[in-house]
Protein backbone atom coordinates (compact mmCIF):
# COMPACT_ATOMS: atom_id res chain seq x y z
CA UNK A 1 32.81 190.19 144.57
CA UNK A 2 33.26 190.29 140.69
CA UNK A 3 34.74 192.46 138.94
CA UNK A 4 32.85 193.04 135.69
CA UNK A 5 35.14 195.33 134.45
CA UNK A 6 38.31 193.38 134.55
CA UNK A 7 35.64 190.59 132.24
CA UNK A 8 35.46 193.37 129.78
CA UNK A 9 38.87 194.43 129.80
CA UNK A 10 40.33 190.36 129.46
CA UNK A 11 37.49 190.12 126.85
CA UNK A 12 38.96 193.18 124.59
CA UNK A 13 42.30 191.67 125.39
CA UNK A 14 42.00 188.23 124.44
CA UNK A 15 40.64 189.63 121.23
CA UNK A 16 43.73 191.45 121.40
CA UNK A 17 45.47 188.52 120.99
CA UNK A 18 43.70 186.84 118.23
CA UNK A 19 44.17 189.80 116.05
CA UNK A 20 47.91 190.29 116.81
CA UNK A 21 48.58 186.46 116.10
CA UNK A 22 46.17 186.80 112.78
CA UNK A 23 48.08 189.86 111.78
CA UNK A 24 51.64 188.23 111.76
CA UNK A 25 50.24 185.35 110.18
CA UNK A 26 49.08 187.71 107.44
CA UNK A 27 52.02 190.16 106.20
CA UNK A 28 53.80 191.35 109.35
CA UNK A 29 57.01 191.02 110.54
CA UNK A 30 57.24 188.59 113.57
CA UNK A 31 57.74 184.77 113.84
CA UNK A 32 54.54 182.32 113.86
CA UNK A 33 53.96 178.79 113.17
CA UNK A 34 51.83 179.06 109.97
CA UNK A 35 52.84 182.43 107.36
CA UNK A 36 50.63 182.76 104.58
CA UNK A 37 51.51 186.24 103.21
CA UNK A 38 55.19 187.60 102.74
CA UNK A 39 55.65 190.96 104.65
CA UNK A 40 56.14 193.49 101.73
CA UNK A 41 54.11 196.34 100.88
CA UNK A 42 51.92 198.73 102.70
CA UNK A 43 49.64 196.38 104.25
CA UNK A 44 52.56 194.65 105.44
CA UNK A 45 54.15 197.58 107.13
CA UNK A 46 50.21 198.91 109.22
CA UNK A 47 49.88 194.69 110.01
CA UNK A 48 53.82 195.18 111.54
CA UNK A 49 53.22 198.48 113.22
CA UNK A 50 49.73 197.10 115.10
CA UNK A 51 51.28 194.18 116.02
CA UNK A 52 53.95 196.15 117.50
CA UNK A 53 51.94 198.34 119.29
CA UNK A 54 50.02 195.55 120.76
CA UNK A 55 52.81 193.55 121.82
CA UNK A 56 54.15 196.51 124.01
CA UNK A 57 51.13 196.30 126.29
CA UNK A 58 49.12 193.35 125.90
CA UNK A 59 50.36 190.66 127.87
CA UNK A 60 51.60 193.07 130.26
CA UNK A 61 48.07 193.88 131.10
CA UNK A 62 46.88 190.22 131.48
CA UNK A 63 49.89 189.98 134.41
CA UNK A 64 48.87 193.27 136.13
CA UNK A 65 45.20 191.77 136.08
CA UNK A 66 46.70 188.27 137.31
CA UNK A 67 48.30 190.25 140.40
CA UNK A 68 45.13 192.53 140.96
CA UNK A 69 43.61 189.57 141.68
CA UNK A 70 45.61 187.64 143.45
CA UNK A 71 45.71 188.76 146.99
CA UNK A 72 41.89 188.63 147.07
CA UNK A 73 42.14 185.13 146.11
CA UNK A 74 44.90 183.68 148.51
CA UNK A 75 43.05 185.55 151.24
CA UNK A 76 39.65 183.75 150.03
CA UNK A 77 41.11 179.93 149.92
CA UNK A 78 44.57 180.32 152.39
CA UNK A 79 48.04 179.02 151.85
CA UNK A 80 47.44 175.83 151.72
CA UNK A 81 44.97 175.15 149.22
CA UNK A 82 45.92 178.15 146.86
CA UNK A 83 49.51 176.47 146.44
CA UNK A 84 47.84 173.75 145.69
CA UNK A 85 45.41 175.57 143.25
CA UNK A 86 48.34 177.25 141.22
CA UNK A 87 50.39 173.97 141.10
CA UNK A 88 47.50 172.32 139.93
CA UNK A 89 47.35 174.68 137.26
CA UNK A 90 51.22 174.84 136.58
């Protein structure tokens, strides 16, 4: 059974994600690969505070959804093959 609400939820999440990673590349404080603003000034400081506020929760949430799901899952395809499904993917 989907759940259509957990699509909607990994949806707003993954956008989520995309902002956070835009905002420290952009003026707040935080280490990523490409930095094309320096973090001074006011902007700097609401970029900083939303990507700390997102970084409490976010990928904390994509986990809980990971182990909401995953009893349904191991039940659906059995030990065997769903070690073999999450090796597969390691």
């Amino acid at each position: 059974m989907r759940a259509y609400f957990l699509d909607r939820i990994r949806v707003i999440l993954t956008i989520l994600v995309i902002a956070h990673h835009s905002a420290i590349t952009y003026g707040a404080s935080g280490s990523w690969f490409v930095k094309l603003a320096p973090g001074e000034g006011p902007a700097a400081l609401g970029l900083t505070l939303f990507a700390a506020v997102n970084q409490a929760f976010f990928m904390g949430f994509f986990f809980l959804i990971a182990g909401y799901l995953t009893p349904s899952s191991y039940d659906r395809k059995g030990r065997a093959a769903y070690m073999r499904d999450r090796l597969l993917r390691l």
